[in-house]
PDB file of N, CA and C in Angstrom:
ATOM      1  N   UNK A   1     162.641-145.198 138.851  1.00  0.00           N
ATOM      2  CA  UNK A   1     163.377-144.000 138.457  1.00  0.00           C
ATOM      3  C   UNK A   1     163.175-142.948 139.533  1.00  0.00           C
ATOM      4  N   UNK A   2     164.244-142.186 140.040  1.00  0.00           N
ATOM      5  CA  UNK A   2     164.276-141.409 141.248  1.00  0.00           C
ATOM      6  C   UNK A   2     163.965-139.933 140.204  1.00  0.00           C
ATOM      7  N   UNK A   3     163.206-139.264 141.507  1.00  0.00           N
ATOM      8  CA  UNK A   3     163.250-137.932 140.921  1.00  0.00           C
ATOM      9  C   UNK A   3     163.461-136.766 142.073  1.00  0.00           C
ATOM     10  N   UNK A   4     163.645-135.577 141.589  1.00  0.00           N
ATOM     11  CA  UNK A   4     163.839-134.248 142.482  1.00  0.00           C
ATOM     12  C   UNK A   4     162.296-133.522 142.482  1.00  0.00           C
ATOM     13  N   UNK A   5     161.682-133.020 143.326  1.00  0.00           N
ATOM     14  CA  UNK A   5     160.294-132.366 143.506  1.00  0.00           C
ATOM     15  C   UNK A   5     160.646-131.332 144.207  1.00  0.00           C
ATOM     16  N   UNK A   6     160.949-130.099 142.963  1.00  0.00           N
ATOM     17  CA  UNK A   6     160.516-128.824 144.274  1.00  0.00           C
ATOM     18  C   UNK A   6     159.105-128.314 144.341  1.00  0.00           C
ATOM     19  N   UNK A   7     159.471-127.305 145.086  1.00  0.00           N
ATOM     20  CA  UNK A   7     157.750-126.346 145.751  1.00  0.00           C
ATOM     21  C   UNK A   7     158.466-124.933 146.388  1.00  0.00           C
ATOM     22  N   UNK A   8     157.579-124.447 146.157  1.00  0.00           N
ATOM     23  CA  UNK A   8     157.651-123.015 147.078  1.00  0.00           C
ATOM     24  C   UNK A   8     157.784-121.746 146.156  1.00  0.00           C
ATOM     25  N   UNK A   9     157.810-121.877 145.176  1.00  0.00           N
ATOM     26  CA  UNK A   9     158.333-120.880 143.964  1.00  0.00           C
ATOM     27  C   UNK A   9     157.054-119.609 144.281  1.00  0.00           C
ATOM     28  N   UNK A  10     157.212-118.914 143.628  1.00  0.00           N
ATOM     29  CA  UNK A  10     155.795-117.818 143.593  1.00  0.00           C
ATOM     30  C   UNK A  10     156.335-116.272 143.247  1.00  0.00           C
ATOM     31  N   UNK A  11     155.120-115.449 143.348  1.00  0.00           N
ATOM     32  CA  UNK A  11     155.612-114.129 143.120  1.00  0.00           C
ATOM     33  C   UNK A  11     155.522-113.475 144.501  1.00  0.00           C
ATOM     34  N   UNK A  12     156.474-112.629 144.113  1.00  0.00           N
ATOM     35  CA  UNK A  12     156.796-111.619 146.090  1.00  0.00           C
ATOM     36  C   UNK A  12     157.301-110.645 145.355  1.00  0.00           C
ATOM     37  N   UNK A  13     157.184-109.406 146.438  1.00  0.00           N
ATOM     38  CA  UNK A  13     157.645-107.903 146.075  1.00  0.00           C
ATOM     39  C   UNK A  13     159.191-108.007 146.508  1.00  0.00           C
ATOM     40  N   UNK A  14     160.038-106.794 146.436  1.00  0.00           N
ATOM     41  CA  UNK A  14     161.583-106.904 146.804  1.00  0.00           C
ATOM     42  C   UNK A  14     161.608-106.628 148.007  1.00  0.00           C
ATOM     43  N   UNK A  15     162.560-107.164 148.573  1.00  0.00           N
ATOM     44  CA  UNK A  15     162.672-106.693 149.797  1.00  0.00           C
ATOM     45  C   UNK A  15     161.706-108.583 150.733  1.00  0.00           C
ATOM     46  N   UNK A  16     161.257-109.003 150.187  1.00  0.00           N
ATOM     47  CA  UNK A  16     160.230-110.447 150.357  1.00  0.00           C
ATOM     48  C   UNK A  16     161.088-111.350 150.806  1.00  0.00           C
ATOM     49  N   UNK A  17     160.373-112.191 151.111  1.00  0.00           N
ATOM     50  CA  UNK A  17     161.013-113.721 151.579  1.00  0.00           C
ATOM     51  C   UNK A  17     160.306-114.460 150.744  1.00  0.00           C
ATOM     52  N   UNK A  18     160.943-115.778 150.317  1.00  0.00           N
ATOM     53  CA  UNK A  18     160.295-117.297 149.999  1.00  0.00           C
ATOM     54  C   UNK A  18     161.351-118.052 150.567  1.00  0.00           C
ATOM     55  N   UNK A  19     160.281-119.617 150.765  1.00  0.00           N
ATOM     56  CA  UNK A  19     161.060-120.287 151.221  1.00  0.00           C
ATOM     57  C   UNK A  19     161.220-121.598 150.129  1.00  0.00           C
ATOM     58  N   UNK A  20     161.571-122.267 149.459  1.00  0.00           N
ATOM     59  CA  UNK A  20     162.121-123.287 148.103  1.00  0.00           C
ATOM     60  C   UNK A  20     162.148-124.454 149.061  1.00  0.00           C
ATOM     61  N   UNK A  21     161.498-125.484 148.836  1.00  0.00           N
ATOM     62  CA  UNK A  21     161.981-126.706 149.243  1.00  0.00           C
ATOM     63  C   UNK A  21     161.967-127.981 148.306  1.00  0.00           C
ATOM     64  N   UNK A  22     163.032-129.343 148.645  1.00  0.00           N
ATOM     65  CA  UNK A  22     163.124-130.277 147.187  1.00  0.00           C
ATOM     66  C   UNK A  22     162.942-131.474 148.050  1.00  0.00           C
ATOM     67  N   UNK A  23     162.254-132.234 147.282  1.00  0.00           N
ATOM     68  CA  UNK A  23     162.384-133.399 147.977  1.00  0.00           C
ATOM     69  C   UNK A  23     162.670-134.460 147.252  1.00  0.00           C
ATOM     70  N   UNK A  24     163.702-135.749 147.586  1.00  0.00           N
ATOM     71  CA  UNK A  24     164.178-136.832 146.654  1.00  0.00           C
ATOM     72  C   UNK A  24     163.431-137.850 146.881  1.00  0.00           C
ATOM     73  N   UNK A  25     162.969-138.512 146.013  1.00  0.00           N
ATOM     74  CA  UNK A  25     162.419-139.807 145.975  1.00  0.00           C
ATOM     75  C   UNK A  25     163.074-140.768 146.822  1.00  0.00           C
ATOM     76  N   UNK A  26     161.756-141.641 147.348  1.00  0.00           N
ATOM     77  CA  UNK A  26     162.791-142.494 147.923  1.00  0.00           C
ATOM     78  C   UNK A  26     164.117-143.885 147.093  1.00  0.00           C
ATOM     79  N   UNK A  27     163.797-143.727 145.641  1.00  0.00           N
ATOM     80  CA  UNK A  27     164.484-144.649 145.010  1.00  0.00           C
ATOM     81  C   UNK A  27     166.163-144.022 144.874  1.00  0.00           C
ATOM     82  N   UNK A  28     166.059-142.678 145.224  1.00  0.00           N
ATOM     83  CA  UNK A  28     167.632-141.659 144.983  1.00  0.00           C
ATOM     84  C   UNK A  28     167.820-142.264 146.175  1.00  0.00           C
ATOM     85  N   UNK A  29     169.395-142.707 146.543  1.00  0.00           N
ATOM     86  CA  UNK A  29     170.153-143.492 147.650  1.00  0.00           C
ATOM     87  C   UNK A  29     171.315-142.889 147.410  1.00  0.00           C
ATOM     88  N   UNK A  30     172.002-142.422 148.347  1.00  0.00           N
ATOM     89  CA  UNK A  30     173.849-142.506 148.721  1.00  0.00           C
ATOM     90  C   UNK A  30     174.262-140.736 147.869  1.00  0.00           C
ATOM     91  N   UNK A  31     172.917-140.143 148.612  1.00  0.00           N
ATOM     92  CA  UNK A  31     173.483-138.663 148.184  1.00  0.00           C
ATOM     93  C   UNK A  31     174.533-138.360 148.873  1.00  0.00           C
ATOM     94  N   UNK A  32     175.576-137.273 148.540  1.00  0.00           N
ATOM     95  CA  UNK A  32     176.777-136.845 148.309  1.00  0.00           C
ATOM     96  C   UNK A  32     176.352-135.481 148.851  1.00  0.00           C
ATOM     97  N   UNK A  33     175.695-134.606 147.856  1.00  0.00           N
ATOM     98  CA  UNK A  33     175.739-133.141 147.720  1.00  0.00           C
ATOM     99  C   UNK A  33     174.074-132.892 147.221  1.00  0.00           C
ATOM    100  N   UNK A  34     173.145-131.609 147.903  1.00  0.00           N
ATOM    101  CA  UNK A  34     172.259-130.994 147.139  1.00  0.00           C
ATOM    102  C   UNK A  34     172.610-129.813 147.100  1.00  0.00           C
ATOM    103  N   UNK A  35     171.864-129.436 146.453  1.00  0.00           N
ATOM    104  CA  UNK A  35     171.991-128.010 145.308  1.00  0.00           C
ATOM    105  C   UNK A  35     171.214-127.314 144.818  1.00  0.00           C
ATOM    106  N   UNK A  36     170.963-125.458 145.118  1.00  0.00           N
ATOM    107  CA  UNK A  36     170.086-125.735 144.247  1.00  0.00           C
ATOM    108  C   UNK A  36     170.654-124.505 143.262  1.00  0.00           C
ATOM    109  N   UNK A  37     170.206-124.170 142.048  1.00  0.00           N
ATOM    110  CA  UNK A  37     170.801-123.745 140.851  1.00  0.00           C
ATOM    111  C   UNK A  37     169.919-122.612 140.150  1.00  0.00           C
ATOM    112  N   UNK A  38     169.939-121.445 139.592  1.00  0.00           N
ATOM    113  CA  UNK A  38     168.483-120.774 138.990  1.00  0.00           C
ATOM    114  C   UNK A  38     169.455-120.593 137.859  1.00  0.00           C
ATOM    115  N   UNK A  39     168.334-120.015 136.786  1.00  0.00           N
ATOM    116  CA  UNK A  39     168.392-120.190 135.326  1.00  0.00           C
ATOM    117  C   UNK A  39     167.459-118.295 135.039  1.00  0.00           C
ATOM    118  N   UNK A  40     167.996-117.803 134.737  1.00  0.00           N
ATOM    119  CA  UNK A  40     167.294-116.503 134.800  1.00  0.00           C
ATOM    120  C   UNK A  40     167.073-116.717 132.787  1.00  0.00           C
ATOM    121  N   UNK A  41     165.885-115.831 132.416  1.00  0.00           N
ATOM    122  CA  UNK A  41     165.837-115.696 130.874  1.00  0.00           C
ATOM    123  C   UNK A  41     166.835-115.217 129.851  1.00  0.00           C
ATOM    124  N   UNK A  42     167.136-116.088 129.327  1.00  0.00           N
ATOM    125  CA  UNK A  42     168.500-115.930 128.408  1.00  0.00           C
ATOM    126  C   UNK A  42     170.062-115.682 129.124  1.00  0.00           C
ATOM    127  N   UNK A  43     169.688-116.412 130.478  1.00  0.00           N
ATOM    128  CA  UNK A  43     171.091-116.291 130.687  1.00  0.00           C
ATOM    129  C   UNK A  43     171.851-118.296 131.284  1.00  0.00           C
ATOM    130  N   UNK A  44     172.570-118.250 131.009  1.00  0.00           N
ATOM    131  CA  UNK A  44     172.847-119.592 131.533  1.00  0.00           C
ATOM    132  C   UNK A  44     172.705-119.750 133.458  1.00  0.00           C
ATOM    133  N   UNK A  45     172.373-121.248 133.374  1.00  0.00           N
ATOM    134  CA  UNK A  45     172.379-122.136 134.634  1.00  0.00           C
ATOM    135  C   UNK A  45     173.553-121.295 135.514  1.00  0.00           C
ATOM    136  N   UNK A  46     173.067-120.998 136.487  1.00  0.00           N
ATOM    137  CA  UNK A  46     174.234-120.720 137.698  1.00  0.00           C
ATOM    138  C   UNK A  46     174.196-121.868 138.996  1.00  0.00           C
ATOM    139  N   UNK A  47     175.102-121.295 139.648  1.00  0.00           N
ATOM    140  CA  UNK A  47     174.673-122.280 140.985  1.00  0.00           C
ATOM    141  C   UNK A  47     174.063-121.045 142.339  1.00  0.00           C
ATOM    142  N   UNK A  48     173.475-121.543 142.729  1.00  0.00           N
ATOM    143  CA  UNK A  48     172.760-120.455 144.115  1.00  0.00           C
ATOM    144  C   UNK A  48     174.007-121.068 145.236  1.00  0.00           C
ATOM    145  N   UNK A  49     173.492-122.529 145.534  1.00  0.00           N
ATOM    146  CA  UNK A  49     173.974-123.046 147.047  1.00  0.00           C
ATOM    147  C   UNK A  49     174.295-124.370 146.950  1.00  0.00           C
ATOM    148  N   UNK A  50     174.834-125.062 147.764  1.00  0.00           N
ATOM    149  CA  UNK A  50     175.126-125.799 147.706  1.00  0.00           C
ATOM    150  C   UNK A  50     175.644-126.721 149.174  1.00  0.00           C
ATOM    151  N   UNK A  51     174.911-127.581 149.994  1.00  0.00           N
ATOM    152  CA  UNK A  51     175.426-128.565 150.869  1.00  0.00           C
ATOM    153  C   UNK A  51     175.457-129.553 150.915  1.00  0.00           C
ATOM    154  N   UNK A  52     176.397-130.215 151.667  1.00  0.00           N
ATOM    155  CA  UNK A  52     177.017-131.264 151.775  1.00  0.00           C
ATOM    156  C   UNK A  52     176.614-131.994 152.415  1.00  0.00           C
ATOM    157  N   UNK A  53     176.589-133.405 152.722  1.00  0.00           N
ATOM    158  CA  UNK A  53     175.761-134.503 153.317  1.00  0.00           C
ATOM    159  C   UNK A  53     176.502-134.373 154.991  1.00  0.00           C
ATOM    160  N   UNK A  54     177.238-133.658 155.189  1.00  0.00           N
ATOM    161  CA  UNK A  54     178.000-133.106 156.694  1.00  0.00           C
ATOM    162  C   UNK A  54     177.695-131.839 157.136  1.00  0.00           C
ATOM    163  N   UNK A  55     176.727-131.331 155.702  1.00  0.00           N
ATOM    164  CA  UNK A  55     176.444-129.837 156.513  1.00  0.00           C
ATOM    165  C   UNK A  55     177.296-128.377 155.918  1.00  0.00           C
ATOM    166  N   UNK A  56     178.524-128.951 155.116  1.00  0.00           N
ATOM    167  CA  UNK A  56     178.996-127.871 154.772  1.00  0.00           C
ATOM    168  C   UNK A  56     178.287-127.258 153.449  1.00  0.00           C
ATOM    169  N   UNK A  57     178.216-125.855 153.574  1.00  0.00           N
ATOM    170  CA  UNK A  57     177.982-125.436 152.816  1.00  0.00           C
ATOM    171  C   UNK A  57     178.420-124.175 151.720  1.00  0.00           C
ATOM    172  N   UNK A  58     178.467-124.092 150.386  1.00  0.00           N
ATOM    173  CA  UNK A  58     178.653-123.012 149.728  1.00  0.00           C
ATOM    174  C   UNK A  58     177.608-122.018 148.945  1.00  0.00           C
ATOM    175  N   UNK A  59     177.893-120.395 148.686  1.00  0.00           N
ATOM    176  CA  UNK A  59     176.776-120.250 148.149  1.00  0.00           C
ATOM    177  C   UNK A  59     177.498-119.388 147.116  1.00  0.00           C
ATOM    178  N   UNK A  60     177.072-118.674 146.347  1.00  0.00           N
ATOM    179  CA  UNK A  60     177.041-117.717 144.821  1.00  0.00           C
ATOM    180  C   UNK A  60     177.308-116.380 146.139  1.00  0.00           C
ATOM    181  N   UNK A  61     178.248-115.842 145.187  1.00  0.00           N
ATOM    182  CA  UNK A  61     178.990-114.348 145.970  1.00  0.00           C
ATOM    183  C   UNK A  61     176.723-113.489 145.929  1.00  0.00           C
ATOM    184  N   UNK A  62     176.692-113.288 144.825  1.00  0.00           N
ATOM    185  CA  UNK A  62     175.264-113.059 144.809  1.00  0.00           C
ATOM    186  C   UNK A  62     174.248-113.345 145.884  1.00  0.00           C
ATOM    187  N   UNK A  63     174.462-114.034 146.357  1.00  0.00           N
ATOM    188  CA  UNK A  63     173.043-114.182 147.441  1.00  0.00           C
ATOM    189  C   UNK A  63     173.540-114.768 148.799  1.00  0.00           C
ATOM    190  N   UNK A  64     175.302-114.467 148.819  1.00  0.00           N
ATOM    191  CA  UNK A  64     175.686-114.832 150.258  1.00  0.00           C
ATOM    192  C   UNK A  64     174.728-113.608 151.787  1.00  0.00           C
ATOM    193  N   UNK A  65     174.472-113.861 152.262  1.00  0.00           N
ATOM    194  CA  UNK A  65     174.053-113.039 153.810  1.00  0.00           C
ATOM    195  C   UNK A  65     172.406-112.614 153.322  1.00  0.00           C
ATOM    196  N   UNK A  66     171.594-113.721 152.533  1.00  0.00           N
ATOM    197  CA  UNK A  66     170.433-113.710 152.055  1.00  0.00           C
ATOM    198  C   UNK A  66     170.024-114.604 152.060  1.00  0.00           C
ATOM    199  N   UNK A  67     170.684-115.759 151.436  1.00  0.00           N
ATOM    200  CA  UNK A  67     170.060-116.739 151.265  1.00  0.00           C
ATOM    201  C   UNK A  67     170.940-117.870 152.422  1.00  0.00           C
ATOM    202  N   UNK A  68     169.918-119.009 152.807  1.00  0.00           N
ATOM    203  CA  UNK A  68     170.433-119.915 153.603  1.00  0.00           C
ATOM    204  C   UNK A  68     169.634-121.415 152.872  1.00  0.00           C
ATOM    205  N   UNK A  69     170.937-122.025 152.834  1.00  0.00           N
ATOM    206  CA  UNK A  69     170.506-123.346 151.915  1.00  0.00           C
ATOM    207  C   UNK A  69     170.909-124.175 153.889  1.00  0.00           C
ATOM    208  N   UNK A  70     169.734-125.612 154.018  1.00  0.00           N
ATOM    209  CA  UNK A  70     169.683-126.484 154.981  1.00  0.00           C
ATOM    210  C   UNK A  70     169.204-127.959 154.577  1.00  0.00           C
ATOM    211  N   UNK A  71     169.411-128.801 154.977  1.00  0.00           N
ATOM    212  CA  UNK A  71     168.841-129.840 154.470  1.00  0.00           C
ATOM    213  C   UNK A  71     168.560-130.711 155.572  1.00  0.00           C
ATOM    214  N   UNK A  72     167.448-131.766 155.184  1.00  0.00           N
ATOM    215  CA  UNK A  72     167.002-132.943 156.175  1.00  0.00           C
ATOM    216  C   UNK A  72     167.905-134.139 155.820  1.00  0.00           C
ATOM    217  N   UNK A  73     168.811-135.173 155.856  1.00  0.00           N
ATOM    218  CA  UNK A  73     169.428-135.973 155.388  1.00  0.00           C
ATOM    219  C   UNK A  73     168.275-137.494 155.594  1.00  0.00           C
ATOM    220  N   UNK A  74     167.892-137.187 156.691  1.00  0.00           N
ATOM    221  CA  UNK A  74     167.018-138.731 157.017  1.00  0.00           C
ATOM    222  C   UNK A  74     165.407-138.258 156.139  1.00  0.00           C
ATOM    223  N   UNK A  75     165.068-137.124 155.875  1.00  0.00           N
ATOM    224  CA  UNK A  75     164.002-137.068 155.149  1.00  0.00           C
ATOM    225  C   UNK A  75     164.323-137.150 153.598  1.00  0.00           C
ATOM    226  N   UNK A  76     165.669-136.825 153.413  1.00  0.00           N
ATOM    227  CA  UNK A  76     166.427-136.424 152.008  1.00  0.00           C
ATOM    228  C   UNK A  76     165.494-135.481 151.322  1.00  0.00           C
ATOM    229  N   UNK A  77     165.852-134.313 152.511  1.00  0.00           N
ATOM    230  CA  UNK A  77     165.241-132.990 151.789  1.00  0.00           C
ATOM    231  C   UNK A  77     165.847-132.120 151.621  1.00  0.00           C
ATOM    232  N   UNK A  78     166.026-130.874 150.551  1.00  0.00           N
ATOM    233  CA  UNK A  78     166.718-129.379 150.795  1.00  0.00           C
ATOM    234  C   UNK A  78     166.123-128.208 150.899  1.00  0.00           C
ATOM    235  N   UNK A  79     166.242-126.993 151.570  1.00  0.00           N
ATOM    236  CA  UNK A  79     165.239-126.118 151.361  1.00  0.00           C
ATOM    237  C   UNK A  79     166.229-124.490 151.033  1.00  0.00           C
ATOM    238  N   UNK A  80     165.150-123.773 150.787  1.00  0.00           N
ATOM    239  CA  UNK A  80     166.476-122.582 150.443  1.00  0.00           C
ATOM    240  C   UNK A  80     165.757-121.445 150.874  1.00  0.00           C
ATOM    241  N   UNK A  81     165.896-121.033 152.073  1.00  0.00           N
ATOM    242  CA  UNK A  81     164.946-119.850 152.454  1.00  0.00           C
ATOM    243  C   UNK A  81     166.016-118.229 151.562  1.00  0.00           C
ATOM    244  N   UNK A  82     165.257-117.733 151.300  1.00  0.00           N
ATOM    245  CA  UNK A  82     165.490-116.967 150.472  1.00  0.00           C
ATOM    246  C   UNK A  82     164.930-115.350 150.924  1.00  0.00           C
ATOM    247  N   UNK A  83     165.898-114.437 151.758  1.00  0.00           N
ATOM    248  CA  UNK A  83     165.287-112.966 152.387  1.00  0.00           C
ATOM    249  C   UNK A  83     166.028-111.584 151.144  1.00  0.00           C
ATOM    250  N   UNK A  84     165.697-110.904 151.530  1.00  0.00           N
ATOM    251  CA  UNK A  84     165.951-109.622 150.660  1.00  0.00           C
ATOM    252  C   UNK A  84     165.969-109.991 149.353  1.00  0.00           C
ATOM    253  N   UNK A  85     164.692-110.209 148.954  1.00  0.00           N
ATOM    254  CA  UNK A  85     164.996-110.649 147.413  1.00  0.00           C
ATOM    255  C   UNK A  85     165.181-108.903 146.730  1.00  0.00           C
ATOM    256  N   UNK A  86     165.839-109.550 145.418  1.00  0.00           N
ATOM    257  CA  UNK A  86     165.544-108.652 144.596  1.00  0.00           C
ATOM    258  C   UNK A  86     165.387-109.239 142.860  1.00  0.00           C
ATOM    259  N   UNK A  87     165.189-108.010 142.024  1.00  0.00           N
ATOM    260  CA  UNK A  87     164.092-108.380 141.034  1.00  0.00           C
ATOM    261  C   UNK A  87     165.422-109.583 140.331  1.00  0.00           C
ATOM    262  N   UNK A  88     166.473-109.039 140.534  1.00  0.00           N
ATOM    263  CA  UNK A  88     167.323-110.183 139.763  1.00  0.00           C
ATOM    264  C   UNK A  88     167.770-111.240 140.140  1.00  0.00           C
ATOM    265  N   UNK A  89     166.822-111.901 141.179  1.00  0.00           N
ATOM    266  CA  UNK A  89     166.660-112.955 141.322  1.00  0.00           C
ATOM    267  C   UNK A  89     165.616-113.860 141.265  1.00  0.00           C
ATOM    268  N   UNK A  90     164.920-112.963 140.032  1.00  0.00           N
ATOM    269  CA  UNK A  90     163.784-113.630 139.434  1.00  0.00           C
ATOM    270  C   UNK A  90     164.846-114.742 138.679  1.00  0.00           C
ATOM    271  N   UNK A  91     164.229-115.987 138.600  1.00  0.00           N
ATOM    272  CA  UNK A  91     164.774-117.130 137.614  1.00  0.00           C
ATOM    273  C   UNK A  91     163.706-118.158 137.879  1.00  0.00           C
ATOM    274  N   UNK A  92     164.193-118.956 136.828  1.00  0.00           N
ATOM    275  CA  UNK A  92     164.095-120.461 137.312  1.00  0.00           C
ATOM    276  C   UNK A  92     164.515-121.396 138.425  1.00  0.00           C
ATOM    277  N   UNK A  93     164.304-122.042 139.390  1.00  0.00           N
ATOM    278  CA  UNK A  93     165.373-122.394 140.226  1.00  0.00           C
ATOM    279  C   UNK A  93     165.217-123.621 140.182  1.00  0.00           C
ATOM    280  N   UNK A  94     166.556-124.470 140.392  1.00  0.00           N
ATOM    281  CA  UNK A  94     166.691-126.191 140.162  1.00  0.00           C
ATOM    282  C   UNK A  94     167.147-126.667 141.737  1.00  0.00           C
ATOM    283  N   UNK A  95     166.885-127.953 141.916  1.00  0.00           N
ATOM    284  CA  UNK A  95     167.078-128.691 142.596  1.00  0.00           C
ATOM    285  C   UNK A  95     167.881-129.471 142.252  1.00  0.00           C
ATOM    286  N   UNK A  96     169.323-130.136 142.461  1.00  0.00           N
ATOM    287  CA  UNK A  96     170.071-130.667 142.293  1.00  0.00           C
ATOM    288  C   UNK A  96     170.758-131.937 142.901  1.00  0.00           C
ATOM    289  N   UNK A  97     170.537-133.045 143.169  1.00  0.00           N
ATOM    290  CA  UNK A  97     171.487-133.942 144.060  1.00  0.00           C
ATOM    291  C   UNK A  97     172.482-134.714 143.151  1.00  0.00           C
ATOM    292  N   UNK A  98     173.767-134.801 143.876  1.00  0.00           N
ATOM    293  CA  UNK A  98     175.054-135.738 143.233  1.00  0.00           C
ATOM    294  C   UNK A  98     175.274-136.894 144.338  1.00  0.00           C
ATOM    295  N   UNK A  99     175.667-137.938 143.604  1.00  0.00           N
ATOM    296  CA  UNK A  99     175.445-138.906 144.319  1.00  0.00           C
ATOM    297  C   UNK A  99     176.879-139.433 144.555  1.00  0.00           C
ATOM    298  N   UNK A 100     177.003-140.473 145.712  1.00  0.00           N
ATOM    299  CA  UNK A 100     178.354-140.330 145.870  1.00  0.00           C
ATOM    300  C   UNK A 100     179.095-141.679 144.813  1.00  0.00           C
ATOM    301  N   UNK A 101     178.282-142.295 143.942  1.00  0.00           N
ATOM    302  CA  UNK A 101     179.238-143.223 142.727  1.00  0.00           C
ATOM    303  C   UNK A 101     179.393-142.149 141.456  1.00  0.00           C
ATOM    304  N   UNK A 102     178.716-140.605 141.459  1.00  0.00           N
ATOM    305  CA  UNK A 102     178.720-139.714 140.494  1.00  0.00           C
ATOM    306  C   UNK A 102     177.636-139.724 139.772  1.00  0.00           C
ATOM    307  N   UNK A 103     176.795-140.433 140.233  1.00  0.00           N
ATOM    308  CA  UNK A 103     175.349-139.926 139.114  1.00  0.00           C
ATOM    309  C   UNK A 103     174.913-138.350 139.755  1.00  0.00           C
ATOM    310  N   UNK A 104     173.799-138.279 138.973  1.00  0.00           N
ATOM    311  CA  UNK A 104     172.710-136.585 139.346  1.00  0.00           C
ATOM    312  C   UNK A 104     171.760-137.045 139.131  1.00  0.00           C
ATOM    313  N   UNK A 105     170.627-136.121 139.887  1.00  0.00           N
ATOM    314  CA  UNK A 105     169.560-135.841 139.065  1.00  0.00           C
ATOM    315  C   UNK A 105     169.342-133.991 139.033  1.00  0.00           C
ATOM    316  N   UNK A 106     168.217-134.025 138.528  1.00  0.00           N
ATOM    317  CA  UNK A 106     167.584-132.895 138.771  1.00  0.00           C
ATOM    318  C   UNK A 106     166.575-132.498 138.662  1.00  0.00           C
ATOM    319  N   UNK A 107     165.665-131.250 139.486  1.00  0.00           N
ATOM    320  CA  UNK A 107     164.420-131.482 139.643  1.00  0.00           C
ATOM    321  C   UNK A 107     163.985-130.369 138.400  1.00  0.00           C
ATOM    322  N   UNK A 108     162.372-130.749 138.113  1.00  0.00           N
ATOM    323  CA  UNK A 108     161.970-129.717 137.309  1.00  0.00           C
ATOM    324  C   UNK A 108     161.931-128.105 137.483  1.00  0.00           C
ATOM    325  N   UNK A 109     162.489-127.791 138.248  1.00  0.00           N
ATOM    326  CA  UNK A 109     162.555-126.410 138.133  1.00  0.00           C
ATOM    327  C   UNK A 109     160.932-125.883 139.161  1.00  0.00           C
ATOM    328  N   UNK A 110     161.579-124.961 139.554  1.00  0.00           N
ATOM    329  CA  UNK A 110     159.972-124.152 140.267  1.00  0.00           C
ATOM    330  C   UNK A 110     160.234-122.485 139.953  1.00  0.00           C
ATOM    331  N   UNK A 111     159.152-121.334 139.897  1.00  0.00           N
ATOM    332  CA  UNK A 111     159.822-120.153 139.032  1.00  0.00           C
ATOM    333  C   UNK A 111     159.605-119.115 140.380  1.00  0.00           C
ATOM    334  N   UNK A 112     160.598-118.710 140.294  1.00  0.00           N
ATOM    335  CA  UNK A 112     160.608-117.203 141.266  1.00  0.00           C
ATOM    336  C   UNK A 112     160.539-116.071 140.920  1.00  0.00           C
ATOM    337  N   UNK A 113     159.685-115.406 140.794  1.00  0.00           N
ATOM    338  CA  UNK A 113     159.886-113.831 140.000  1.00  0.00           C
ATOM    339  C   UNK A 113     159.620-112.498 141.156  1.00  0.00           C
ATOM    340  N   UNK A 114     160.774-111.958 141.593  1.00  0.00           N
ATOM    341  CA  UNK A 114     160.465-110.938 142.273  1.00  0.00           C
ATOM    342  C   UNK A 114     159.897-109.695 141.361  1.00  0.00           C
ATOM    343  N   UNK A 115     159.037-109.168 141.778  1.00  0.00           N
ATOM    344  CA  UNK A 115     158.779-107.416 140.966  1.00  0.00           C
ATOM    345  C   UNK A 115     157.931-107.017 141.753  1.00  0.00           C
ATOM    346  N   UNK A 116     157.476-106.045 141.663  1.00  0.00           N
ATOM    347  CA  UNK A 116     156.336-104.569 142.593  1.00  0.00           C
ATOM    348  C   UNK A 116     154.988-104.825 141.329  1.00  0.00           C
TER     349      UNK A 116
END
């Protein structure tokens, strides 16, 4: 059974950097797309970012010219460096891969909480 492993989550003041990284098992084969997604308290799943196994990428109007999603394809890794935070981008954040016959997975979540 393949799984998603992030890291990097933590607490930082505003204005901070973190950097999020996911890594896929080696049993996940024939990724498509990673992703990664936050979940803030009581509000539904969004998407942050999102690239493509060519490099293209999309992100959330929210954290465009902040955040930069990159990935390793031969390590099958994603990472999400993350600058000018602010407090409302405290969440949950997910790790996401789609595969190219249409399966997913997703990783357990790692927590980001910006505040002073």
């Amino acid at each position: 059974q393949g799984q998603l492993v992030e890291s990097g989550g933590g607490l930082v003041q505003p204005g901070g950097s973190l950097r999020l990284s996911c890594a896929a098992s080696g049993s996940i084969r024939s990724i498509n797309v990673m992703g990664w997604y936050r979940q803030a308290p009581k509000k539904d799943r969004e998407l942050v970012a999102t690239i493509t196994n060519r490099g293209n990428t999309n992100y959330a109007d929210s954290v465009k010219g902040r955040f930069t999603i990159s990935s390793d394809n031969a390590k099958k890794m994603v990472y999400l460096q993350m600058n000018s935070l602010k407090p409302e981008d405290t969440a949950v954040y997910y790790c996401k891969a789609f595969l190219t016959w249409g399966g997913e997975y997703w990783g357990q979540g790692t927590q980001v909480t910006v505040s002073s």
